[in-house]
C-alpha atoms as a PDB file:
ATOM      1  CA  UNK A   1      -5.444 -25.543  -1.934  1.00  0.00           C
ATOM      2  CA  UNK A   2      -2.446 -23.231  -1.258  1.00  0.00           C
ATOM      3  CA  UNK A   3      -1.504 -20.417  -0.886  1.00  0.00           C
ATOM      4  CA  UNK A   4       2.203 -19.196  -2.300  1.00  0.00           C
ATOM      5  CA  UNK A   5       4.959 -18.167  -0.376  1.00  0.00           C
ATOM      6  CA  UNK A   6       4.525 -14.526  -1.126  1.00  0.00           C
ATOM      7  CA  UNK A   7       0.610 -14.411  -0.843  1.00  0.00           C
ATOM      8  CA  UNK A   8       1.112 -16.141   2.497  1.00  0.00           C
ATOM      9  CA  UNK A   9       3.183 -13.734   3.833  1.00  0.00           C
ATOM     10  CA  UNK A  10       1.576 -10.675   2.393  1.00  0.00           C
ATOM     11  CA  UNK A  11      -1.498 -11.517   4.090  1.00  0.00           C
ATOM     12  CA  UNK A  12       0.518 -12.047   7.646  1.00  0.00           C
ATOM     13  CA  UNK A  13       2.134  -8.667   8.074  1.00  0.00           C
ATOM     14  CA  UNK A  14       1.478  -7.032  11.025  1.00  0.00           C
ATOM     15  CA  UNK A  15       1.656  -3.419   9.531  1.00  0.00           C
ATOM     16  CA  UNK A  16      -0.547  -2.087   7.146  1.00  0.00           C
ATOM     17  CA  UNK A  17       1.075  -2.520   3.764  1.00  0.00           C
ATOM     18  CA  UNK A  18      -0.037  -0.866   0.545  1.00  0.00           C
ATOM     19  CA  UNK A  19       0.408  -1.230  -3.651  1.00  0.00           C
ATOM     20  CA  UNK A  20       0.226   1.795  -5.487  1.00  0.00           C
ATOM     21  CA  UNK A  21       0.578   2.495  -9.043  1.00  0.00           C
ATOM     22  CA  UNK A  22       2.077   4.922 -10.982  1.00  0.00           C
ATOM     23  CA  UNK A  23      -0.731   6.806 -10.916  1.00  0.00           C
ATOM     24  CA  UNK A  24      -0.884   7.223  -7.070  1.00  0.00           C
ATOM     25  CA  UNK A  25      -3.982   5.052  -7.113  1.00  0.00           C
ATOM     26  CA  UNK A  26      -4.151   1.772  -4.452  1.00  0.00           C
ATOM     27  CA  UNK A  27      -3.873  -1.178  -6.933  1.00  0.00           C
ATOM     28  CA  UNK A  28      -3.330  -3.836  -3.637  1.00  0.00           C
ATOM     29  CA  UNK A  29      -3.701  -3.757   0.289  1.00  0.00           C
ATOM     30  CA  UNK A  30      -3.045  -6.308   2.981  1.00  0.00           C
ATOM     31  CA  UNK A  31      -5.716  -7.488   5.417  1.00  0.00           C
ATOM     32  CA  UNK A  32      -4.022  -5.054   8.661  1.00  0.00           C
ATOM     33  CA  UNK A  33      -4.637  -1.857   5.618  1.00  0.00           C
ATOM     34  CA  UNK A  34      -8.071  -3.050   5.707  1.00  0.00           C
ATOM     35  CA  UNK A  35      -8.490  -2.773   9.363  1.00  0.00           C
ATOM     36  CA  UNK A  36      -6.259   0.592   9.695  1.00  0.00           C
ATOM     37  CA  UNK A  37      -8.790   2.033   6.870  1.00  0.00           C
ATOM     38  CA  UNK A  38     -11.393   0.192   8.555  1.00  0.00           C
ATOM     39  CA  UNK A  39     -12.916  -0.612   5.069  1.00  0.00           C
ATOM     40  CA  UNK A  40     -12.579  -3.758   2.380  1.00  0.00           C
ATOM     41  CA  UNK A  41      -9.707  -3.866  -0.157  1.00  0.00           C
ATOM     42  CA  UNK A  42     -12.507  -4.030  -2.697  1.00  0.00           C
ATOM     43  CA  UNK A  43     -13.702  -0.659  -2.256  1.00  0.00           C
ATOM     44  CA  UNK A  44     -10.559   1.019  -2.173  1.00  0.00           C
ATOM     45  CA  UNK A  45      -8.859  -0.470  -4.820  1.00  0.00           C
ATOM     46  CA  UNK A  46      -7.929   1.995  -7.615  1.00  0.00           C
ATOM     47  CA  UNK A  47      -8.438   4.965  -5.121  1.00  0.00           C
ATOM     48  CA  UNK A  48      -6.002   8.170  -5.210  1.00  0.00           C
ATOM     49  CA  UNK A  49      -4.042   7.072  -2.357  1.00  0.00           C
ATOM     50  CA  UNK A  50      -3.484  10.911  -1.029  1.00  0.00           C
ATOM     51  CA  UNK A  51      -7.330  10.883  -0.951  1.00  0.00           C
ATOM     52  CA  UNK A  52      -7.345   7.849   1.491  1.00  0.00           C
ATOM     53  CA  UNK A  53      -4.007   8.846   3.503  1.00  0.00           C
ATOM     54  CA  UNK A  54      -3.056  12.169   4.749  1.00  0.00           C
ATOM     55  CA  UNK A  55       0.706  12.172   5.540  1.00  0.00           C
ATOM     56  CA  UNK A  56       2.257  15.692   7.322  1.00  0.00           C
ATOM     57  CA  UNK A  57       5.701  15.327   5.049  1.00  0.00           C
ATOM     58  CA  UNK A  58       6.675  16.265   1.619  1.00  0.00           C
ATOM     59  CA  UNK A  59       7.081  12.719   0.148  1.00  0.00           C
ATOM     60  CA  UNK A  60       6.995  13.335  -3.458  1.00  0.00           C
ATOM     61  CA  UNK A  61      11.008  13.514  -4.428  1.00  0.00           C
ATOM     62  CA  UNK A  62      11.005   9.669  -1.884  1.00  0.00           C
ATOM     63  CA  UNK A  63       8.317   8.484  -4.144  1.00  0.00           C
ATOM     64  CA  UNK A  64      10.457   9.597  -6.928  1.00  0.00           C
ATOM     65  CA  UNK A  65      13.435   7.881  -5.975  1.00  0.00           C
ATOM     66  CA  UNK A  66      11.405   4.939  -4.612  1.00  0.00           C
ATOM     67  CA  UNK A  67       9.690   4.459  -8.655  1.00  0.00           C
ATOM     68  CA  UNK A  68      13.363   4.682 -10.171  1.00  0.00           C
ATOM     69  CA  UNK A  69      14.814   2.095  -7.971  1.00  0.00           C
ATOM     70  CA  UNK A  70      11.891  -0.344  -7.567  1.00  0.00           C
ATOM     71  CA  UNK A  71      12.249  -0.231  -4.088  1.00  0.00           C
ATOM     72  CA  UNK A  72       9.465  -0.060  -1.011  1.00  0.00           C
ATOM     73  CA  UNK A  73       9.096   3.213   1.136  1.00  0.00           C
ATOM     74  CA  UNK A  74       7.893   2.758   4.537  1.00  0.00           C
ATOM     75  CA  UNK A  75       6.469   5.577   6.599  1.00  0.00           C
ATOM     76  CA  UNK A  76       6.725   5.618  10.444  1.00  0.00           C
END
């Protein structure tokens, strides 16, 4: 069996990637998240993401922005 193109290259990021709903809660995570959390996918799916990362920037006007124009936000 395989895997699609998407899947396949979801799971082969280098970075630590992350879904997250509407509702600030994780709904997806690649395998390099799972390392960088150093915990399973399973148990942090549908976690408040601000409980799980701490970020030193006021993001919430990018997230904002990011939700209107269903585009990704990456963080250095």
């Amino acid at each position: 069996m395989t895997q699609p193109a998407d899947e396949t290259i979801w799971t082969a990021l280098p970075m630590p990637a992350l879904v997250v709903g509407g509702d600030d809660r994780i709904t997806a995570m690649n395998p390099a998240a799972e390392l960088f959390f150093n915990t399973s996918a399973k148990s942090l799916r549908g976690a408040p993401v601000w409980d799980k990362l701490m970020v030193d920037a006021p993001l919430e006007e990018s997230l904002s922005r990011v939700r209107t124009g269903h585009a990704p936000l990456f963080l250095n």
